[in-house]
N, C-alpha and C. Protein backbone atom coordinates (compact mmCIF):
# COMPACT_ATOMS: atom_id res chain seq x y z
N UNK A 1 46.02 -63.96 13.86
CA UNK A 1 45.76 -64.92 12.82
C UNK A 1 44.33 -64.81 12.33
N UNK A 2 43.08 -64.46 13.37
CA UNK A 2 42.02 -64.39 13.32
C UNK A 2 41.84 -62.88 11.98
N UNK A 3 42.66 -62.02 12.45
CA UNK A 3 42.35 -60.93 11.58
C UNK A 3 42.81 -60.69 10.00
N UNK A 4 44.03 -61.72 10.16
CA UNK A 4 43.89 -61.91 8.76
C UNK A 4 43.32 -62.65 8.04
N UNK A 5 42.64 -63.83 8.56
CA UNK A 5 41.75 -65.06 7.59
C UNK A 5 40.75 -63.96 7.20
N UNK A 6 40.49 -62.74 8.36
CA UNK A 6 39.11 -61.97 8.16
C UNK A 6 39.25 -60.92 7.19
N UNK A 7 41.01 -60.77 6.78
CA UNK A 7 41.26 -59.91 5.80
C UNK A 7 40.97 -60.73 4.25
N UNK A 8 41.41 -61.75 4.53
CA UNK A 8 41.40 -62.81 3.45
C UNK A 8 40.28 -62.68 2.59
N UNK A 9 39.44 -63.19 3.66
CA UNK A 9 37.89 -63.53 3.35
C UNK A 9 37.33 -62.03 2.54
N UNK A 10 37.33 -61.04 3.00
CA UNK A 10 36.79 -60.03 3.08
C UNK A 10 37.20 -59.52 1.53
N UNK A 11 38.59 -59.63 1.23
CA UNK A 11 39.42 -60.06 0.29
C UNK A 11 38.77 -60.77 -1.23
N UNK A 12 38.31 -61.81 -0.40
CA UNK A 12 37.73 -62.91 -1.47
C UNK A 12 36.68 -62.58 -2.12
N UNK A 13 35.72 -62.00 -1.52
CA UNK A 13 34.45 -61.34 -1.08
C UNK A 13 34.35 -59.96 -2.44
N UNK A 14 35.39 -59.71 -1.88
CA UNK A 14 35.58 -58.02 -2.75
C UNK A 14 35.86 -59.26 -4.77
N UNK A 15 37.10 -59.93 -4.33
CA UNK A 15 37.22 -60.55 -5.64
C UNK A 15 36.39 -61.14 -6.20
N UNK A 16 35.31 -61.82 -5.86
CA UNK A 16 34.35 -62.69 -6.35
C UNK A 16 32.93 -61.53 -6.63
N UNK A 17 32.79 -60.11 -6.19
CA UNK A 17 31.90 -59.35 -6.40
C UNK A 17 32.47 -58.55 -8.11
N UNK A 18 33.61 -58.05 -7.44
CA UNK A 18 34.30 -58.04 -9.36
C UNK A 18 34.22 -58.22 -10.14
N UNK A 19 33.87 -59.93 -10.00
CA UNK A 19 33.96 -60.97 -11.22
C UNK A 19 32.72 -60.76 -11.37
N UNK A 20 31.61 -61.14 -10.57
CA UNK A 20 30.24 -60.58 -10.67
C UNK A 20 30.25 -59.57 -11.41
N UNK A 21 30.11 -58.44 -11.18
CA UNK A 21 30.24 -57.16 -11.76
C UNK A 21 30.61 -57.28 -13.24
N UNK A 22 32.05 -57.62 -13.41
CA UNK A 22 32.89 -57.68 -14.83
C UNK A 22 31.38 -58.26 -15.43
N UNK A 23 31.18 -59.78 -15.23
CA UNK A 23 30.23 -60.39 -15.81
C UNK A 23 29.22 -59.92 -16.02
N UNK A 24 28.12 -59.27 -15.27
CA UNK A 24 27.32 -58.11 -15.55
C UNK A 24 27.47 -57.15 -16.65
N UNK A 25 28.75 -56.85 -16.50
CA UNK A 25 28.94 -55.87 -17.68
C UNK A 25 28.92 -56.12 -18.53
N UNK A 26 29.71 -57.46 -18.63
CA UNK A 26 30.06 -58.25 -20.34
C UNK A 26 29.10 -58.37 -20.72
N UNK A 27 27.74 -58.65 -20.18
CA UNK A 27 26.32 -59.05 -20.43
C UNK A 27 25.71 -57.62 -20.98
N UNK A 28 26.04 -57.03 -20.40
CA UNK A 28 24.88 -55.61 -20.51
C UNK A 28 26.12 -55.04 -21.71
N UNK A 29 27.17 -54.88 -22.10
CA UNK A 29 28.25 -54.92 -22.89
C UNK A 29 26.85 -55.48 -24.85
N UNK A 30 27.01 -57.21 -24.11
CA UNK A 30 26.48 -57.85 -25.70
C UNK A 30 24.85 -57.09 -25.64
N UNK A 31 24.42 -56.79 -25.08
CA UNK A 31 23.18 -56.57 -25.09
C UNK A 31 22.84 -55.49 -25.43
N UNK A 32 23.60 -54.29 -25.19
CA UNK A 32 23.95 -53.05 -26.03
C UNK A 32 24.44 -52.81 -27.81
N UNK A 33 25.31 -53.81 -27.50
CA UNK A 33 26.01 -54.09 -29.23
C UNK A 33 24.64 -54.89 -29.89
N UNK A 34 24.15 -55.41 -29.06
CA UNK A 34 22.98 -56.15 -30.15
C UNK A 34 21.98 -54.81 -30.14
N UNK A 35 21.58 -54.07 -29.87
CA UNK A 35 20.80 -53.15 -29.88
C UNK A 35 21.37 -51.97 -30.13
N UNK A 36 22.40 -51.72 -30.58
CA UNK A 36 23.09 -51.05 -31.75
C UNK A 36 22.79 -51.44 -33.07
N UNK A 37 23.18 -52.26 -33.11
CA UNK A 37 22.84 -53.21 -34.26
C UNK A 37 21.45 -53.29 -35.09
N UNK A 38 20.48 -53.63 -34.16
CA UNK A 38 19.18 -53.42 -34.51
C UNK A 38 18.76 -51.60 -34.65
N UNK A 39 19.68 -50.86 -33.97
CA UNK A 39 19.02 -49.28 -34.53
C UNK A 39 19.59 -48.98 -35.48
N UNK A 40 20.72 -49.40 -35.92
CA UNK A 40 21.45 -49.23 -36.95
C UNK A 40 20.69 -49.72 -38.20
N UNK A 41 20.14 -50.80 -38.21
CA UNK A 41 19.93 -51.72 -39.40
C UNK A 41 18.43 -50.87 -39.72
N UNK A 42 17.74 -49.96 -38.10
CA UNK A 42 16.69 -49.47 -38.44
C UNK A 42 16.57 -48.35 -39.03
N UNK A 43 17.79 -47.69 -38.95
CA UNK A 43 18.23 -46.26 -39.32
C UNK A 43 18.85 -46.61 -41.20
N UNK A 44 19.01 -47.83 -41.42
CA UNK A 44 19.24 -48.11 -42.72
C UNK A 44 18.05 -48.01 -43.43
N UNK A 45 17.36 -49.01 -42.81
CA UNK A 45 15.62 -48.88 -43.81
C UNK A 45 15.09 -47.49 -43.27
N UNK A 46 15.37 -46.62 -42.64
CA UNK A 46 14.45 -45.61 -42.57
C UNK A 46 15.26 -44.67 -43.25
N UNK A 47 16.76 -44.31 -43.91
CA UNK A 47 17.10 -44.02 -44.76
C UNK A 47 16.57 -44.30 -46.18
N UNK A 48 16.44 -45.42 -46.54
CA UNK A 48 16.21 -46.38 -47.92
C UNK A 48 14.91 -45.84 -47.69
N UNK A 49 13.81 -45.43 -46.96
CA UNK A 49 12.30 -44.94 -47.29
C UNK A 49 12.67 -43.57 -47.61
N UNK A 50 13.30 -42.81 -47.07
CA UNK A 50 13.34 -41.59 -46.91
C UNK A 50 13.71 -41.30 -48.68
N UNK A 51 14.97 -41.81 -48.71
CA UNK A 51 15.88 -41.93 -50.59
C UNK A 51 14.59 -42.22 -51.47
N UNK A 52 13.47 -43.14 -50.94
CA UNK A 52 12.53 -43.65 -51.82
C UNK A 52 10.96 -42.27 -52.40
N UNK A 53 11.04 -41.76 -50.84
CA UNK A 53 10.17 -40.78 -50.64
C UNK A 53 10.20 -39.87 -51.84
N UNK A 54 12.00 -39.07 -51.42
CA UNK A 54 12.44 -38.18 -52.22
C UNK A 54 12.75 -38.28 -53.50
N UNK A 55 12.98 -39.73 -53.90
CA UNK A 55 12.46 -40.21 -55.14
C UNK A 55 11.46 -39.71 -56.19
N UNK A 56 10.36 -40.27 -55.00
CA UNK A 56 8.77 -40.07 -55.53
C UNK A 56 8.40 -38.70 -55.34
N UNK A 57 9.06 -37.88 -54.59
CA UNK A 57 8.87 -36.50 -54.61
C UNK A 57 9.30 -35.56 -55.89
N UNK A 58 10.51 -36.15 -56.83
CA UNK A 58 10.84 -35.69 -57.92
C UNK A 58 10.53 -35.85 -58.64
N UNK A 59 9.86 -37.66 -58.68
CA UNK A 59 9.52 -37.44 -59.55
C UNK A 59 7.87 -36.96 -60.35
N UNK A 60 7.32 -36.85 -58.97
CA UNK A 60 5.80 -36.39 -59.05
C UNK A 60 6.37 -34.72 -59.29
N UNK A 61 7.35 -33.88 -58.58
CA UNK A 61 7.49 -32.66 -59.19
C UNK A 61 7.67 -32.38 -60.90
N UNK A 62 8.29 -33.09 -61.28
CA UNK A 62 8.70 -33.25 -62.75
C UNK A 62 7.25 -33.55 -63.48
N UNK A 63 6.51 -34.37 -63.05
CA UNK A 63 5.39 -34.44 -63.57
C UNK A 63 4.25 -33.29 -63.57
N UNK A 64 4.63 -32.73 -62.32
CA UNK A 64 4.07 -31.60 -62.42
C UNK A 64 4.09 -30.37 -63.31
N UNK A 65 5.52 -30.49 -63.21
CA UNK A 65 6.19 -29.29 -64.53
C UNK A 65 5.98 -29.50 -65.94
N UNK A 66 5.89 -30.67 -66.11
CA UNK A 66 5.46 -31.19 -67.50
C UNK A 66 3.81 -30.89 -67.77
N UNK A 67 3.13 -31.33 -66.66
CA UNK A 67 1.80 -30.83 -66.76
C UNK A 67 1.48 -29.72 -66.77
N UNK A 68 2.21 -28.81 -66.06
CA UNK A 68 1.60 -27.23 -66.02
C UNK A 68 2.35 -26.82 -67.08
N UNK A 69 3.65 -27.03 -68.02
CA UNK A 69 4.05 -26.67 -69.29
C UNK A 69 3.11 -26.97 -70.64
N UNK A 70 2.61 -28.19 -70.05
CA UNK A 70 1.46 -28.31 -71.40
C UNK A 70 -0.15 -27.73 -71.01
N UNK A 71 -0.24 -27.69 -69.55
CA UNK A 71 -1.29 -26.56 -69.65
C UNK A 71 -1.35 -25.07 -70.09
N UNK A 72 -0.07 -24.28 -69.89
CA UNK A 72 0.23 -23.25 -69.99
C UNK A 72 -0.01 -23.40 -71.49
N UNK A 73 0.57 -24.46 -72.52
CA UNK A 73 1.09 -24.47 -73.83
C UNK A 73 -0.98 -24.43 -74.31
N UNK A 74 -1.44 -25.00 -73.92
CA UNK A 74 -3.34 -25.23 -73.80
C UNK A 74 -3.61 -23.98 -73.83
N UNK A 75 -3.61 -23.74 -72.58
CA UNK A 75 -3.96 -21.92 -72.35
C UNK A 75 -3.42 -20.79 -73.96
N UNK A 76 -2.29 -20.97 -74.26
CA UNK A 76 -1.82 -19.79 -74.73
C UNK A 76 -2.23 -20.66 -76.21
N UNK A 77 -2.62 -21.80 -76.77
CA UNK A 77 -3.62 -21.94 -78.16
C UNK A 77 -4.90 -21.31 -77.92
N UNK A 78 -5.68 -22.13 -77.02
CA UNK A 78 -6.78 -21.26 -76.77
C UNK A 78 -7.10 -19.73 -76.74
N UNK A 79 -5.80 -18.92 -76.16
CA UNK A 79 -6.20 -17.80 -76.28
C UNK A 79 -5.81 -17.11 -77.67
N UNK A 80 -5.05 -17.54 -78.43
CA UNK A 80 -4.52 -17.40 -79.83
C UNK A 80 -5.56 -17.62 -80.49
N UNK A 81 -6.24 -18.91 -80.68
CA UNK A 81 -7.77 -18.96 -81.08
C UNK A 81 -8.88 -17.88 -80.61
N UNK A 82 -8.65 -17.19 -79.36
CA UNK A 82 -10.15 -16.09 -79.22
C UNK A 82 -9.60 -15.11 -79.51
N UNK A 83 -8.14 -14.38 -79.91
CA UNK A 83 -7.66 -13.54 -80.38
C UNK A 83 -8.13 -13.91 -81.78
N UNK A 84 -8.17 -14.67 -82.39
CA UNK A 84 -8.00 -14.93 -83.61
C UNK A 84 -9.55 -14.64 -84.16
N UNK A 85 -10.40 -15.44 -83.52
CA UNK A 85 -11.58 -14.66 -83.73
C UNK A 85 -12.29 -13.52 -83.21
N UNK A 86 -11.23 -13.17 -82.18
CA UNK A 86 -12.26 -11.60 -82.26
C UNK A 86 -11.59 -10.43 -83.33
N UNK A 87 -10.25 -11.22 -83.85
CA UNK A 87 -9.81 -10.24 -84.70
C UNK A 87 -10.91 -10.49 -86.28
N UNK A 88 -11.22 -11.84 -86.26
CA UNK A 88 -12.37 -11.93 -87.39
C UNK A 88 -14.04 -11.43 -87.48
N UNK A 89 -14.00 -11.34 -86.24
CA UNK A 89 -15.20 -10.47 -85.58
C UNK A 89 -15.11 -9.30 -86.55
N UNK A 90 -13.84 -8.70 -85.60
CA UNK A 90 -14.03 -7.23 -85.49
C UNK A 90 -13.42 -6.80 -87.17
N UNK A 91 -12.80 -7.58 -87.77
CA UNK A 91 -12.92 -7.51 -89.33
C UNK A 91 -13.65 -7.43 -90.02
N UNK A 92 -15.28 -8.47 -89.37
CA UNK A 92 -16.76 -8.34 -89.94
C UNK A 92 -17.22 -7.42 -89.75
N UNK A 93 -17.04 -6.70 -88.59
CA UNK A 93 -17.47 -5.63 -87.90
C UNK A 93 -17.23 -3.91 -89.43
N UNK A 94 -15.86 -4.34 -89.29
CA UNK A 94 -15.58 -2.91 -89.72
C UNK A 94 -16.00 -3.05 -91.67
N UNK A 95 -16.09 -4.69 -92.09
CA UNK A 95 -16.49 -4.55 -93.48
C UNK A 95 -18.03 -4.04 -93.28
N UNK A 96 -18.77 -4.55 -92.67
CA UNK A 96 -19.79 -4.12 -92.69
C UNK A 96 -20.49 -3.12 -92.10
N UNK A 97 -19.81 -1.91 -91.40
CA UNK A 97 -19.54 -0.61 -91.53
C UNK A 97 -19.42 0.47 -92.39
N UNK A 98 -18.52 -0.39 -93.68
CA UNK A 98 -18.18 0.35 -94.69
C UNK A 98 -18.58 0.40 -95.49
């Protein structure tokens, strides 16, 4: 009789550590989902910077292209202008040669 109250108990022991346990888990369970949650929501705004970045990355490239198209467009008057006068130069040059 003695050895089974001691099975009982022992029994009880094991069941009530379980429940412990289960409960532990359920805990460490919400405490995980909440900290999902929060990397998730952090992985949203660090997306939304990233979209914002690459944004500002296009659109400072575009600005760029626009700027170096109208520098290039600068460059090639200017040099149309020193073509232009060394061809008037060298026009003075050869009238007054002749």
């Amino acid at each position: 009789m003695g050895d089974l109250k001691n099975k009982f108990s022992n029994l009880e022991k094991q069941i009530q550590n379980l429940i412990n346990s289960h409960q532990n888990l359920r805990k460490e369970l919400q405490k995980l989902k909440e900290e999902k949650l929060h990397l998730e929501s952090e992985v949203n705004v660090e997306k939304e910077r990233v979209k914002m970045m690459q944004q500002g990355f296009e659109e400072f490239r575009d600005v760029t292209k626009v700027k170096t198209k109208t520098q290039i467009s600068g460059l090639k008057s200017k040099v149309n202008e020193m073509i232009s006068e060394i061809d008037k130069s060298v026009a003075l040059i050869d009238m007054n040669h002749k």
